[in-house]
Protein backbone atom coordinates (compact mmCIF):
# COMPACT_ATOMS: atom_id res chain seq x y z
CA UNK A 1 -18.63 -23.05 -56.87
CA UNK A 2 -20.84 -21.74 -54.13
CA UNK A 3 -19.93 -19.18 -51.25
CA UNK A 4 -22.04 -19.54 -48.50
CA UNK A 5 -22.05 -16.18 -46.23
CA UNK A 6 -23.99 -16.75 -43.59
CA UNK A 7 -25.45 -13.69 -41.24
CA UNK A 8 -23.05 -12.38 -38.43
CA UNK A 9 -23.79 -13.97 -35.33
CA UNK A 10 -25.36 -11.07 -33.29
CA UNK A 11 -25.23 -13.21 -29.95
CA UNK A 12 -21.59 -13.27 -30.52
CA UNK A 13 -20.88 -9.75 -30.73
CA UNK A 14 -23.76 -8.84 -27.98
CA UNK A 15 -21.41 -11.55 -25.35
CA UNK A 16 -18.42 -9.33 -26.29
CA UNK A 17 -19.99 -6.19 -26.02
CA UNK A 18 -21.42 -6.98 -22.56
CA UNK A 19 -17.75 -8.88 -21.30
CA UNK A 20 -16.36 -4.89 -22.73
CA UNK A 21 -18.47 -3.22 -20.98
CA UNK A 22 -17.94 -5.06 -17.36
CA UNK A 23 -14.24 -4.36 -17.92
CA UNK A 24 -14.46 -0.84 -18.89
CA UNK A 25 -16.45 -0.63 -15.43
CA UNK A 26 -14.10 -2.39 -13.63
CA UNK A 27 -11.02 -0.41 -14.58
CA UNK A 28 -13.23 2.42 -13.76
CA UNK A 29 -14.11 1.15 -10.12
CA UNK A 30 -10.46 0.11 -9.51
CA UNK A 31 -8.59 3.08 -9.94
CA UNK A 32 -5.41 1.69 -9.81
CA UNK A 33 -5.87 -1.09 -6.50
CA UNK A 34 -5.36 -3.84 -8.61
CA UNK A 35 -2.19 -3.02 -10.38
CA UNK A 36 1.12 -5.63 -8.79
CA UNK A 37 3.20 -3.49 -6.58
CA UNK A 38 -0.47 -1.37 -4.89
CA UNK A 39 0.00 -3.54 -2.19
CA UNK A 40 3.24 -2.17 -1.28
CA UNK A 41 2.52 1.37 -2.58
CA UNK A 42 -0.25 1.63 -0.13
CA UNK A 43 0.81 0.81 2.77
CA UNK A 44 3.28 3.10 4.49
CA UNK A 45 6.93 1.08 4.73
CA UNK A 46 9.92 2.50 6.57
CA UNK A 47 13.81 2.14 6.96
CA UNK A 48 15.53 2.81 10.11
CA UNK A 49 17.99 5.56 9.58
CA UNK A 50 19.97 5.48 13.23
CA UNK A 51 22.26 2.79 14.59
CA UNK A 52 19.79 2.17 17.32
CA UNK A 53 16.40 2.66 17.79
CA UNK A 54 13.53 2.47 20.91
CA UNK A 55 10.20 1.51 20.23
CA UNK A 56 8.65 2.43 22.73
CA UNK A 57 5.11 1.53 24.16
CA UNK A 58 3.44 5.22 23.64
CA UNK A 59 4.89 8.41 21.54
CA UNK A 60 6.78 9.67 24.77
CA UNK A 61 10.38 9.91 25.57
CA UNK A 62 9.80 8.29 29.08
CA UNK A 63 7.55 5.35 27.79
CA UNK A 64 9.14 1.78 28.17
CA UNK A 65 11.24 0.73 25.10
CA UNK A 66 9.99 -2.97 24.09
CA UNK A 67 12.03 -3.71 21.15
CA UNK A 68 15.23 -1.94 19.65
CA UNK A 69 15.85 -1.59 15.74
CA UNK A 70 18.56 -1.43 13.83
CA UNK A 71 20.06 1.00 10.53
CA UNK A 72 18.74 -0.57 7.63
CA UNK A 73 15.69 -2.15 9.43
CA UNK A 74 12.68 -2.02 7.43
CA UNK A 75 9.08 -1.85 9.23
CA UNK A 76 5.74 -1.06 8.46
CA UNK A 77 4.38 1.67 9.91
CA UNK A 78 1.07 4.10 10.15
CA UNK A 79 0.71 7.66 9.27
CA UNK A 80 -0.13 8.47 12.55
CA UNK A 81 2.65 10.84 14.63
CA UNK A 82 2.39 12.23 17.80
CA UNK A 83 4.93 13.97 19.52
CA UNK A 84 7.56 12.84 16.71
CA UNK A 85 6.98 9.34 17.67
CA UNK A 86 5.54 7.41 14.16
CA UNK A 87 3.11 4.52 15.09
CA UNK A 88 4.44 0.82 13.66
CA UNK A 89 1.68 -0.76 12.44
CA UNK A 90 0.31 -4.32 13.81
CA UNK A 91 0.23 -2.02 17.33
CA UNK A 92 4.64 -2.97 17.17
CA UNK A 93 5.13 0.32 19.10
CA UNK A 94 6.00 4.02 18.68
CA UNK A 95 9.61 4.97 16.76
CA UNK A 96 10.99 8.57 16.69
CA UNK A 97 9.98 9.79 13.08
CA UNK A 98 12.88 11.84 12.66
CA UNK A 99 14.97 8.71 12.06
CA UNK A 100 12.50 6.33 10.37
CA UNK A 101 12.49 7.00 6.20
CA UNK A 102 9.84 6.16 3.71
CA UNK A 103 10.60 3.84 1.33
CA UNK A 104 9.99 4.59 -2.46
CA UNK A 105 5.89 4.58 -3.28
CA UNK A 106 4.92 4.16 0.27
CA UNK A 107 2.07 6.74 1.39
CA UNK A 108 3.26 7.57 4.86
CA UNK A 109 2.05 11.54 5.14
CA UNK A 110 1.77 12.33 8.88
CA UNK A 111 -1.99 13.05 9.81
């Protein structure tokens, strides 16, 4: 009986080497974007805290109210605050910050 052992294919390892190396860069370059909830994470999310609240048009007290929200409402929002007021995103408005909450993993630090 005859064993034949044949060389190690070097094309084979030099594939999985390269495909290794592009995902060792990739992870690098990612930092974390990719991972399933990021999405979320990112963006800055809020709850409504008070039974009612404006939005108004601009961050003041005497700007027109266009929409009102509810407790428990939840909204999107930017980290943008001016005179209290938090900007919603999507341009929605301007909500007194003092009763809007971040949700859990949202980045919503005032500038």
């Amino acid at each position: 009986m005859q064993i034949n052992l044949s060389k190690p294919n070097t094309r084979s390892w030099f594939f999985a080497g390269i495909v290794a190396l592009v995902l060792g860069v990739l992870v690098l370059i990612d930092n974390g974007s990719l991972s399933a909830n990021s999405g979320l994470e990112a963006a800055c999310r809020v709850e409504v805290t008070a039974d009612n609240l404006n939005v108004r048009t601009s961050p003041e007290p005497a700007a027109a109210t266009t929409i009102v929200l509810h407790r428990g409402d939840l909204r999107g929002a930017e980290t943008t605050v001016q005179n209290g007021y938090r900007q919603l995103a999507g341009g929605a408005g301007w909500a007194l910050d003092d009763f809007l909450r971040p949700l859990p993993g949202s980045k919503c630090a005032a500038q």
